[in-house]
Structures are given as C-alpha cells and as structure tokens.
Protein backbone atom coordinates (compact mmCIF):
# COMPACT_ATOMS: atom_id res chain seq x y z
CA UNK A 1 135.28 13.44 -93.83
CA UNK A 2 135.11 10.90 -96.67
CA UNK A 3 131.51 10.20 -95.58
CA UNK A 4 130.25 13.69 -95.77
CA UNK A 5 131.97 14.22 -99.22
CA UNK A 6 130.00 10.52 -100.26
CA UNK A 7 126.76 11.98 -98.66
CA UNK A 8 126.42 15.55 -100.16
CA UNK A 9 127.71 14.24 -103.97
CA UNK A 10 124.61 12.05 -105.00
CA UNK A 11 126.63 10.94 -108.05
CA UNK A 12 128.99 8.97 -106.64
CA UNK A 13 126.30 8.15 -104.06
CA UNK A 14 124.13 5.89 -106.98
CA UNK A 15 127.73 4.82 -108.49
CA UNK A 16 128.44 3.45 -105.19
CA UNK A 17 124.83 1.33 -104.65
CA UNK A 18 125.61 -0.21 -107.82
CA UNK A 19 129.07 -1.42 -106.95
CA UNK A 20 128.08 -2.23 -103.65
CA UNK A 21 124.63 -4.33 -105.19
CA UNK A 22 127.41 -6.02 -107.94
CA UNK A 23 129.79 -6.78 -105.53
CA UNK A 24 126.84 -8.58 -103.60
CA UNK A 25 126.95 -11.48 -105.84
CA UNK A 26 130.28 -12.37 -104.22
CA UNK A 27 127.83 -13.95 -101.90
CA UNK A 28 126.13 -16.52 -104.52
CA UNK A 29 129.93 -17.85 -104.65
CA UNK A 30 128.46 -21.51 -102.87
CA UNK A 31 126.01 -21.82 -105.32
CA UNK A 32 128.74 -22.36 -107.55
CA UNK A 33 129.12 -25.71 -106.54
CA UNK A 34 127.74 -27.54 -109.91
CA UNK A 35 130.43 -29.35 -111.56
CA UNK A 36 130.32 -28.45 -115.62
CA UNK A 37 133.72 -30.04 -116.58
CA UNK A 38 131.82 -33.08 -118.51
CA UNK A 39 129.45 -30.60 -120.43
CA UNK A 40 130.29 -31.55 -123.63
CA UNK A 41 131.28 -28.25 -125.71
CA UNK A 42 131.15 -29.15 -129.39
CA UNK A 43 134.27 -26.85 -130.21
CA UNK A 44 136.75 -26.41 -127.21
CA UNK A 45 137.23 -22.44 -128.20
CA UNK A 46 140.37 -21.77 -125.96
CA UNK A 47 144.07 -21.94 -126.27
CA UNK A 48 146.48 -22.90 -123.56
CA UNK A 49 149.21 -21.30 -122.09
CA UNK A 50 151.69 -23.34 -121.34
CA UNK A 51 154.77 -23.21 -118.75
CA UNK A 52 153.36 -22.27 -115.26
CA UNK A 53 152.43 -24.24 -112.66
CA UNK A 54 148.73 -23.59 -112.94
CA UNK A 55 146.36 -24.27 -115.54
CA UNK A 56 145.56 -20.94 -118.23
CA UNK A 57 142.92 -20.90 -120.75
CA UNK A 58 142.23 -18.07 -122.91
CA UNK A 59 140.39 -17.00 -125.74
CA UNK A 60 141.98 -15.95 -129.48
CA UNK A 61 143.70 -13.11 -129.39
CA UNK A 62 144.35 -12.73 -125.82
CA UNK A 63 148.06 -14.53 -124.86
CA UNK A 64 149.23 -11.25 -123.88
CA UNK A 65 147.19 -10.49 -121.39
CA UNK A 66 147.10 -14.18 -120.39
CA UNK A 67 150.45 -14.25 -119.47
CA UNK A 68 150.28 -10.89 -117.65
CA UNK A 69 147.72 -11.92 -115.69
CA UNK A 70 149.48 -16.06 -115.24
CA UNK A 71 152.77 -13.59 -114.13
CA UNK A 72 150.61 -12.18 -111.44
CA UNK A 73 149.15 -15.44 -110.01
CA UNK A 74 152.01 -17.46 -110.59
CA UNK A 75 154.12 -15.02 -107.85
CA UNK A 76 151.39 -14.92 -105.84
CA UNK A 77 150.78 -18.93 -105.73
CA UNK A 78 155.00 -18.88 -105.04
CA UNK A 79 154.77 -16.37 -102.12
CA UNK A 80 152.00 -18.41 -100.75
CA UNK A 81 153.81 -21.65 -101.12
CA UNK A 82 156.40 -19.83 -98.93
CA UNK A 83 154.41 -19.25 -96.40
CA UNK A 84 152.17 -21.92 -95.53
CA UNK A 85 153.52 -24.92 -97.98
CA UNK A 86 150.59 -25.31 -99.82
CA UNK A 87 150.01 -24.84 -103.22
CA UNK A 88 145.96 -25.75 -104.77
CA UNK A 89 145.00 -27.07 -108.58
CA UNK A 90 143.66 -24.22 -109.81
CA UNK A 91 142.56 -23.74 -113.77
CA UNK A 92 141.89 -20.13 -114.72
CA UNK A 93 139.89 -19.12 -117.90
CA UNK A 94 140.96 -15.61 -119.04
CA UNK A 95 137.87 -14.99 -121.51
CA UNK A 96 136.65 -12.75 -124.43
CA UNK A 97 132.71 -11.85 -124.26
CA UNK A 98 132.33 -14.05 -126.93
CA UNK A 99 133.25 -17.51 -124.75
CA UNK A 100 132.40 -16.02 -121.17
CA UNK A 101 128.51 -17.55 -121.39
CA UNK A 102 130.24 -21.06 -122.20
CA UNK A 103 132.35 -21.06 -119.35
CA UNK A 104 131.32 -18.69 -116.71
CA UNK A 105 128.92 -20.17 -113.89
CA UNK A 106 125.26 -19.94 -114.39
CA UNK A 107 124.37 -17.23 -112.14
CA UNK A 108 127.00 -14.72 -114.05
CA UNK A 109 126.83 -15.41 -117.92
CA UNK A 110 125.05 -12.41 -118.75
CA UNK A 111 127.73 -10.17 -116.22
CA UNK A 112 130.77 -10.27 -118.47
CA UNK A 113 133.53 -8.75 -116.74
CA UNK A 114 133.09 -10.43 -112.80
CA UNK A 115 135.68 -12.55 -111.76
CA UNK A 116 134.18 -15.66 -109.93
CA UNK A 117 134.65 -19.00 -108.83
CA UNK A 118 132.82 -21.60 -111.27
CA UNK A 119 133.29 -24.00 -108.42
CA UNK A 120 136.48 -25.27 -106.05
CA UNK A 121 139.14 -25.32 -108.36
CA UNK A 122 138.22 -23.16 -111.95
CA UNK A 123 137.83 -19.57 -111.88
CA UNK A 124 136.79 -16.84 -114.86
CA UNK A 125 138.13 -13.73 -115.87
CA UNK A 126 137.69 -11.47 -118.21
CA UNK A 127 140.57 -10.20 -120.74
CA UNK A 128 138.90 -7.32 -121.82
CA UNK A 129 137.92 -3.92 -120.20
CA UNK A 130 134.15 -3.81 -120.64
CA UNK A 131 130.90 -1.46 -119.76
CA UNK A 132 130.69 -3.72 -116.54
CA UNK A 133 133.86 -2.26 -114.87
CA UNK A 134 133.15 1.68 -116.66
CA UNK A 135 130.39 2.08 -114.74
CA UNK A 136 131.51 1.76 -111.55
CA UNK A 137 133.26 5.63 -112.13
CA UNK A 138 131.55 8.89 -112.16
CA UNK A 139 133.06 11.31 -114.48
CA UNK A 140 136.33 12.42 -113.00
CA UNK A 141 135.53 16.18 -112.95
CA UNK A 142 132.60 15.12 -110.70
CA UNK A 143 134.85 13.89 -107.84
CA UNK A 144 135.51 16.05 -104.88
CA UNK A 145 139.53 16.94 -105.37
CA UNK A 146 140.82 14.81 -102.84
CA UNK A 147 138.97 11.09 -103.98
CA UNK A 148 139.59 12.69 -107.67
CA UNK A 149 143.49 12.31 -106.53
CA UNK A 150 142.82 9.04 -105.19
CA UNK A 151 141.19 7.78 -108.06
CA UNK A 152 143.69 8.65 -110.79
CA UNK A 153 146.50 7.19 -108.48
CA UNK A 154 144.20 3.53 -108.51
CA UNK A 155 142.51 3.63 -111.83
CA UNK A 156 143.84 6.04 -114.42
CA UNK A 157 145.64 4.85 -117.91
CA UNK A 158 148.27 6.50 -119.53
CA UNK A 159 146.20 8.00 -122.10
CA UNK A 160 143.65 9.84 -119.14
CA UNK A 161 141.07 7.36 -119.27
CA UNK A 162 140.41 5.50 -116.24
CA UNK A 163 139.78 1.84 -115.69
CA UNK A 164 138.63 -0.20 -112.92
CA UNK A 165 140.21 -3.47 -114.82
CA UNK A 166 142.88 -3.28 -111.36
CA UNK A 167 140.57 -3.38 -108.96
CA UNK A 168 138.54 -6.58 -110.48
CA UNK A 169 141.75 -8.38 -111.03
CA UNK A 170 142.80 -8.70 -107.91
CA UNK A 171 139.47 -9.94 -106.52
CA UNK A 172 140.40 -13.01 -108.62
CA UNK A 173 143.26 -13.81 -106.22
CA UNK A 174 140.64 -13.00 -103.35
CA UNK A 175 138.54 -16.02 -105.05
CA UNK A 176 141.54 -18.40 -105.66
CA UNK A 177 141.93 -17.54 -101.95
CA UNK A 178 138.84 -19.80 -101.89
CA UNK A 179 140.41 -22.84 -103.12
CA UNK A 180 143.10 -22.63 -100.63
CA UNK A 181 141.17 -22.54 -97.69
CA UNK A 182 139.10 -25.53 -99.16
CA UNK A 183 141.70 -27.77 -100.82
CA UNK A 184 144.12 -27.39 -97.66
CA UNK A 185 141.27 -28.23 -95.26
CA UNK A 186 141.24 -25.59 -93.16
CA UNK A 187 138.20 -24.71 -90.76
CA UNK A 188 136.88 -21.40 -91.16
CA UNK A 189 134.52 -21.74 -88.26
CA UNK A 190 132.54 -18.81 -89.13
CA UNK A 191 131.62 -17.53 -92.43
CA UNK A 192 133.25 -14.10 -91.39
CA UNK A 193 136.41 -15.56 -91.04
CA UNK A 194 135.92 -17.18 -94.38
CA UNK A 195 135.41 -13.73 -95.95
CA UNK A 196 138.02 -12.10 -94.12
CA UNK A 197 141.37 -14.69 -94.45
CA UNK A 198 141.06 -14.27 -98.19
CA UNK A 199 140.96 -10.66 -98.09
CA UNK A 200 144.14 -10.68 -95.71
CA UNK A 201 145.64 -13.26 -98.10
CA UNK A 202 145.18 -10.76 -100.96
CA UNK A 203 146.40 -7.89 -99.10
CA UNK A 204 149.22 -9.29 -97.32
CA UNK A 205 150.47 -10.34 -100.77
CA UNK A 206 150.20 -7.31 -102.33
CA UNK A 207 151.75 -5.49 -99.55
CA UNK A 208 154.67 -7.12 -99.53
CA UNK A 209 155.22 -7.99 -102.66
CA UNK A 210 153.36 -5.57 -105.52
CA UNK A 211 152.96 -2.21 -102.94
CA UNK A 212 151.99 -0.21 -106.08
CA UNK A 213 148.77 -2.12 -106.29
CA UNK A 214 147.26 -0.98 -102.80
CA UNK A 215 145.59 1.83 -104.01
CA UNK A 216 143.37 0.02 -106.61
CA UNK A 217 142.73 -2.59 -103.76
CA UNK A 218 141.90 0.13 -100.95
CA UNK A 219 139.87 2.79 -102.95
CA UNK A 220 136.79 1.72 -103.30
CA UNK A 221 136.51 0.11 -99.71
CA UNK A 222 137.49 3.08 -98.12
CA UNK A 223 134.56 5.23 -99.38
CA UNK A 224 132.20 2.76 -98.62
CA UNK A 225 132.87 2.15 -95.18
CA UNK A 226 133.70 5.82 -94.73
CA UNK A 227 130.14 6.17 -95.70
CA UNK A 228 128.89 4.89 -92.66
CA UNK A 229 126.07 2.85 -92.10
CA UNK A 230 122.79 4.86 -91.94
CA UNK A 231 121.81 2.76 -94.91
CA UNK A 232 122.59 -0.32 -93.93
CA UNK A 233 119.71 -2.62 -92.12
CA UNK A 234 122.08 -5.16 -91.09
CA UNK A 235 125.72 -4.33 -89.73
CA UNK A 236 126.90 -6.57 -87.07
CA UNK A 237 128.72 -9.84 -87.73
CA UNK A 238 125.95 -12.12 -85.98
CA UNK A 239 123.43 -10.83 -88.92
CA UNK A 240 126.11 -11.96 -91.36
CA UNK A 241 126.31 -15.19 -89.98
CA UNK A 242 122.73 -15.47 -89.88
CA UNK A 243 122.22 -14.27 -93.37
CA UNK A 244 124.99 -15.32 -95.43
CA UNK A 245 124.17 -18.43 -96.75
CA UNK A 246 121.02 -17.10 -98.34
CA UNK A 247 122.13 -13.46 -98.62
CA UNK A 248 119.11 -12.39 -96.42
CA UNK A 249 120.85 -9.18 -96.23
CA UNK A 250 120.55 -8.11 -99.62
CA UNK A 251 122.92 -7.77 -102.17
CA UNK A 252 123.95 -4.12 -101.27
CA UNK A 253 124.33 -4.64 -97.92
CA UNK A 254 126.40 -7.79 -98.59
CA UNK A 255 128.86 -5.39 -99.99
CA UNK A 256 129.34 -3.42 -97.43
CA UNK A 257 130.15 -6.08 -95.16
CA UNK A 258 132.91 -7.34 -98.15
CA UNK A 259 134.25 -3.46 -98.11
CA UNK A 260 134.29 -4.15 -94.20
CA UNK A 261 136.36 -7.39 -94.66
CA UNK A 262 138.78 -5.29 -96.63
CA UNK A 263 139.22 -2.38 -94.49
CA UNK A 264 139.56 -4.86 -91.60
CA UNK A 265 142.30 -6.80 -93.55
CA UNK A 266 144.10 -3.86 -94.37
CA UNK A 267 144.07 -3.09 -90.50
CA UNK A 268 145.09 -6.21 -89.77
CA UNK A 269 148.28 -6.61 -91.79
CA UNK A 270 149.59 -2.54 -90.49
CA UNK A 271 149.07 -4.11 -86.90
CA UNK A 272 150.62 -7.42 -87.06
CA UNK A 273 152.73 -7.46 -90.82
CA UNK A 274 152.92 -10.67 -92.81
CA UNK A 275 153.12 -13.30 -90.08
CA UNK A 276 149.70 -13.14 -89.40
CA UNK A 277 147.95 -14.51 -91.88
CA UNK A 278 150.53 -17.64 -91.51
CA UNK A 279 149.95 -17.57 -88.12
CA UNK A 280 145.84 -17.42 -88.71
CA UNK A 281 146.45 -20.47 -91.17
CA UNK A 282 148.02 -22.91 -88.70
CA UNK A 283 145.38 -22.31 -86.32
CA UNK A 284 142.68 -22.07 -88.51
CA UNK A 285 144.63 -25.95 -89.78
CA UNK A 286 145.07 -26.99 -86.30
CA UNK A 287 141.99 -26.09 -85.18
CA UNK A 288 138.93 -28.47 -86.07
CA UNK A 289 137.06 -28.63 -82.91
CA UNK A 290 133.79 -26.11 -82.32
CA UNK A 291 134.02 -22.89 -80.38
CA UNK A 292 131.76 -20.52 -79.49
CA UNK A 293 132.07 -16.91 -80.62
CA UNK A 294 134.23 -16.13 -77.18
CA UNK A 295 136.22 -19.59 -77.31
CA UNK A 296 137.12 -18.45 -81.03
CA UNK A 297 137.91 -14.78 -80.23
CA UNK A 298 139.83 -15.80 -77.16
CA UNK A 299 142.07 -18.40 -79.47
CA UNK A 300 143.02 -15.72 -82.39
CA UNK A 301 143.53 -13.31 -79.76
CA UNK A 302 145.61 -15.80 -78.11
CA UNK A 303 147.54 -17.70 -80.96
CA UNK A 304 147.13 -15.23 -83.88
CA UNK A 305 147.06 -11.78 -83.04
CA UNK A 306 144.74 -9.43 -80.93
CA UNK A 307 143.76 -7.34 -84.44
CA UNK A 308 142.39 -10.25 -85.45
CA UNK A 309 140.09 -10.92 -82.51
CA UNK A 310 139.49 -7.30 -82.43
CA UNK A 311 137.14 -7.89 -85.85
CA UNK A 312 134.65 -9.83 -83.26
CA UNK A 313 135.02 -7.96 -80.20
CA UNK A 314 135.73 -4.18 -81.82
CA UNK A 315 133.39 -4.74 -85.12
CA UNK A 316 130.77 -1.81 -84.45
C-alpha cells in the first residue's frame, strides 16, 4: 500500500530520490581514510566538553546541544559496553556551519548537516538544523493522511514545524558503529554484513533503551523499500558486493540498499530481541577464517540466529 501511495504522489517521489542520492554518500565512508589530525589549524575554534568518557568538541555557542547529544552517545557507548565489553576511542565534533569545512572530511565540506566518519575514530555532526535536513520533507499537507501521521509522530516540533534533525542523529551512532567493528577487530566477511551489524547495533539500542526514537529511525526506510524496486538496476546482495567499494551502483541505488539494511535490522531484532546482535559479535570475533556465501549463511544461521541468515538466503 505504501508503494502505491509513493508511486501516484510525484512529490514525495523527487523528495525521496534526493534522500535516497544523499544518503548514497554513506558509501564514500572508506575514502575517509586520510588522517588530518596533524593539519595544522592556525586557531583551534572549538571548546571541549568535559566529563564523559568520550572525546566532545563543539563550536561557540553550542554546549547545550553538545551535551544533549554526549547524553545520547554516552548511554549508548554504556549499553554497548554491557553487551559485548568493548568500548572504542571515539572524538566527536558537534559543529556550527562556520567550522564544519575545517573539520569535516573532504568529500562532505560543502554538505553541512551529514553526519560522517572523518576516518576510524573522529566523527562530525552538525549542531544546527539546516536547509540540508528541510529538504528531505514535502509540505505536510502534501502527504497522503496515513505517512502525514507517521511523519508528525518522527519529525514534528512543538511549535508545528517539522525537522528531520532525529533522523540524522542517530545515523551518527550507525557511523560510530564503524569504529567498533574496526577497533575491536571483528571480521565482517562481507561488506553487507558490514552495513547491516551497525544498523542492528543502532536499532537494538534504541529499542531497548530510547523506544520513543523508532519512529524517526523507521520512517523514512519504510517508504523506500515499500516503494519497491522497479527503479532500481541493481537489487541483490551479490551486486552490492560487487559494487560497493566503488559505488558502481550509483548513489541512489546505494540508498536503497542502506534503507534495506534498516528494514532488515529492524526485522531482525522483532525475531530474535537483543541477544542477537551479541550473539552476531562473538561470531563475527571468533570467526576469522574465509567462507563462502553458504559456509557464512550456514554459520549465522547456525550460531546467531536464522533471521540473520535469512538476509542472504530470503533477500529478494
């Protein structure tokens, strides 16, 4: 139903290419590899926040939403230690337009408002709403009634604007999902897997912990992959592991594999509840040997749980 609704309201249609083409540059993430710690800024613009465990830069003006946003990741770095005893050296940047082109990676200084990995341990965010996020919403008396509900629930303000500063948040503890994965060691095996464990990492944390946030997690994703894929050129998981490293798939259809990832995590954690993404992390730890696609399927199936070797052998 969602897809026919998508289909017949052109609107949202174009609304939803650009998100989809945006959220493609998830996939230049491994170019961020360049280390620009030693770049020598003449005037160190930030201030520090001081007393959590992780590293928080931000820009004048901005310690209040700083320290919301340190809050955040600070319970989510404790659940996680919980859970698999690991905990990675992470500094985050929490930035104003005016300092995101000195800090942000390369590829993204002129995209204020994308949260991003600058490499393996520093990430950037941005403290202010900006025209980046606005666009990603059609005007609200544009929406069919039922996404229109949806919406409001996920994005709306108390003063009846609307937002999408929730959604983009939370895709920064999707990227400092990266630096867990990395700094712990763990094997990923395939770059879908890669992908996917940080989206279950996200949304196993905010289910259990912060249940109020699954709607601005789950919106968007939703309506994309209820969509369908009539205009998608590449949709099985062998063309993403064929493509990802040099996003041969194009940007847009890069995103609909990430909305994929969600919608798959989300599946994953109704089926099988918190355990398994600790459960995916030991084996993913344990295991550093090569598999083939079956070999690996068989083993989550096997040691993890069969939603999660359903993504390979249920994917189309």
């Amino acid at each position: 139903m969602a897809g026919k609704i998508l289909r017949c309201q052109s609107c949202i249609f174009i609304r939803l290419k650009i998100f989809l083409s945006v959220l493609g540059l998830f996939a230049i993430r491994f170019s961020f590899s360049q280390d620009t710690s030693n770049v020598a800024i003449r005037h160190f613009p930030l201030e520090e926040l001081k007393g959590f465990s992780q590293t928080f830069y931000y820009s004048s003006g901005q310690e209040d939403r700083t320290r919301g946003i340190a809050k955040f990741m600070e319970n989510a770095g404790q659940y996680f230690l919980q859970q698999v005893a690991f905990n990675p050296r992470v500094t985050l940047y929490i930035l104003a337009p005016q300092d995101w082109k000195t800090f942000a990676a390369a590829p993204l200084k002129n995209v204020y408002g994308f949260p991003h990995n600058i490499d393996r341990t520093r990430l950037a965010i941005a403290a202010e709403d900006n025209d980046f996020w606005k666009s990603f919403l059609p005007p609200i008396d544009s929406i069919p009634p039922a996404i229109a509900v949806q919406v409001k629930k996920a994005y709306g303000k108390d003063d009846g604007s609307y937002s999408m500063m929730p959604f983009f948040d939370l895709l920064a503890l999707h990227e400092m999902g990266h630096s867990y994965t990395l700094q712990a060691g763990l094997k990923m095996h395939r770059y879908w897997m890669g992908e996917l464990f940080v989206n279950i990492m996200l949304h196993t944390y905010i289910a259990e912990k912060q249940p109020g946030l699954l709607p601005a997690l789950e919106v968007f994703p939703a309506m994309v992959v209820g969509a369908g894929t009539a205009d998608y050129r590449f949709n099985s998981l062998q063309d993403f592991e064929r493509l990802y490293s040099t996003l041969g798939m194009g940007a847009k259809n890069y995103g609909w594999y990430q909305c994929k990832f969600h919608s798959a995590a989300k599946e994953i954690y109704n089926a099988g509840g918190k355990d398994v993404m600790v459960k995916l992390w030991n084996a993913l730890k344990i295991h550093q040997e090569e598999m083939t696609d079956q070999e690996f399927a068989e083993m989550l199936n096997r040691e993890v749980h069969p939603s999660v070797a359903n993504v390979y052998w249920k994917w189309n």
